[in-house]
Protein backbone atom coordinates (compact mmCIF):
# COMPACT_ATOMS: atom_id res chain seq x y z
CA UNK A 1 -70.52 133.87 59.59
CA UNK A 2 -69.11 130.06 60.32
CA UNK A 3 -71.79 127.87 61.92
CA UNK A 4 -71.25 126.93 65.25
CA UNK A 5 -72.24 123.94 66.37
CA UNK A 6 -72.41 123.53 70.60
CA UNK A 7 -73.73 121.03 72.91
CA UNK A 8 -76.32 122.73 75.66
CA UNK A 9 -76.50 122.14 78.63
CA UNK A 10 -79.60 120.17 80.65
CA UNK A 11 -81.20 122.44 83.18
CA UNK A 12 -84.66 120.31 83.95
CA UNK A 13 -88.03 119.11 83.06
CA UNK A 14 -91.40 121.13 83.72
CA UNK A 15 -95.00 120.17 83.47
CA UNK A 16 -97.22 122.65 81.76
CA UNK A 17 -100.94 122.95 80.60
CA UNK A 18 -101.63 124.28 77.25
CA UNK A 19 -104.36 126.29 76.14
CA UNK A 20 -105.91 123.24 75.50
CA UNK A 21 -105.77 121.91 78.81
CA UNK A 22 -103.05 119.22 77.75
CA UNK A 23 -100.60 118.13 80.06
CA UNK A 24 -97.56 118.71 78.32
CA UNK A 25 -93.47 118.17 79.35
CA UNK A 26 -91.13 121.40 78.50
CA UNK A 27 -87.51 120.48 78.64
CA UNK A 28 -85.34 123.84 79.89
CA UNK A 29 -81.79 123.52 78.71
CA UNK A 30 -79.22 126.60 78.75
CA UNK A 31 -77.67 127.82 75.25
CA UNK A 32 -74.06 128.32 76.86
CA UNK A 33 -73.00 130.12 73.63
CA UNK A 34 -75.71 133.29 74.48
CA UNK A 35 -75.47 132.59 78.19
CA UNK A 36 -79.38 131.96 77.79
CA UNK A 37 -82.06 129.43 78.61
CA UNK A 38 -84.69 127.84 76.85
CA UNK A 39 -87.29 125.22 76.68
CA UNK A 40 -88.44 122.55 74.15
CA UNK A 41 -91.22 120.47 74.09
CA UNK A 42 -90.37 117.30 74.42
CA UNK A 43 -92.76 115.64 71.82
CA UNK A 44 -91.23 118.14 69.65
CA UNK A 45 -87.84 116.43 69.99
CA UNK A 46 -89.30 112.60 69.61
CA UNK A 47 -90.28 113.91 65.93
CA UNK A 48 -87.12 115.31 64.85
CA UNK A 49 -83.49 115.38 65.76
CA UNK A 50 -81.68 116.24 69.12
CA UNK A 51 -80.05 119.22 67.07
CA UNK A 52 -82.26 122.30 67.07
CA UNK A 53 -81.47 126.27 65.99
CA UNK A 54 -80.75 128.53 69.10
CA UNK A 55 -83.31 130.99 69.48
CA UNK A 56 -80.83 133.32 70.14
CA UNK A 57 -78.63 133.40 67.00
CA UNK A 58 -79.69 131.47 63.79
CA UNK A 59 -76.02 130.67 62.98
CA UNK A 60 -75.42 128.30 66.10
CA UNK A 61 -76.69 124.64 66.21
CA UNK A 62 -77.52 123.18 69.92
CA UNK A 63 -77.31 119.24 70.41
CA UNK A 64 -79.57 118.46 73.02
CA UNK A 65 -78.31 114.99 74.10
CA UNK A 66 -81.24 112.48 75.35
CA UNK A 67 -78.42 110.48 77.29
CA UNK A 68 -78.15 113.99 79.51
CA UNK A 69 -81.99 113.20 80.48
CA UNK A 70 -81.68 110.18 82.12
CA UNK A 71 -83.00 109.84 85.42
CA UNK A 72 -84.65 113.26 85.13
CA UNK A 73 -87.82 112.32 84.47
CA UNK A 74 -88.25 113.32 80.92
CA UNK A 75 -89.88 110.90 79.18
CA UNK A 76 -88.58 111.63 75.74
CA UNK A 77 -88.07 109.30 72.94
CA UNK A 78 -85.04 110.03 71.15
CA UNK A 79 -84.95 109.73 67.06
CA UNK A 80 -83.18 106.11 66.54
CA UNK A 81 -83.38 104.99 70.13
């Protein structure tokens, strides 16, 4: 099967706590190609690209565009920004 690549869509930022009591800042976006959502930490996305897998099928590629995050209060820190 072809690789797909698809842009998904911003839904918004969340606060969490993780188990070790760290606040940390999930970023929920919506994988239009499965009609699903999912979330991302944010620090995960300073150390690597805004391109990720979808969790839903390995053969699609999600851009997650910082540019959609602004004024959302995300404080991500895009690669080469």
């Amino acid at each position: 099967m072809a690789e797909i690549t698809t842009i998904a869509q911003f839904v918004k930022v969340i606060e969490v706590t993780d188990l070790e009591g760290v606040q940390q800042e999930l970023e929920i976006w919506f994988d239009p190609e499965a009609k699903g959502l999912f979330a991302v930490e944010s620090s995960f996305l300073d150390q690597t690209s805004d391109t990720v897998r979808s969790p839903y099928n390995k053969d699609t590629a999600l851009v997650l565009p910082a540019k959609h995050l602004e004024g959302k209060g995300c404080r991500r820190n895009p690669v080469g920004a």
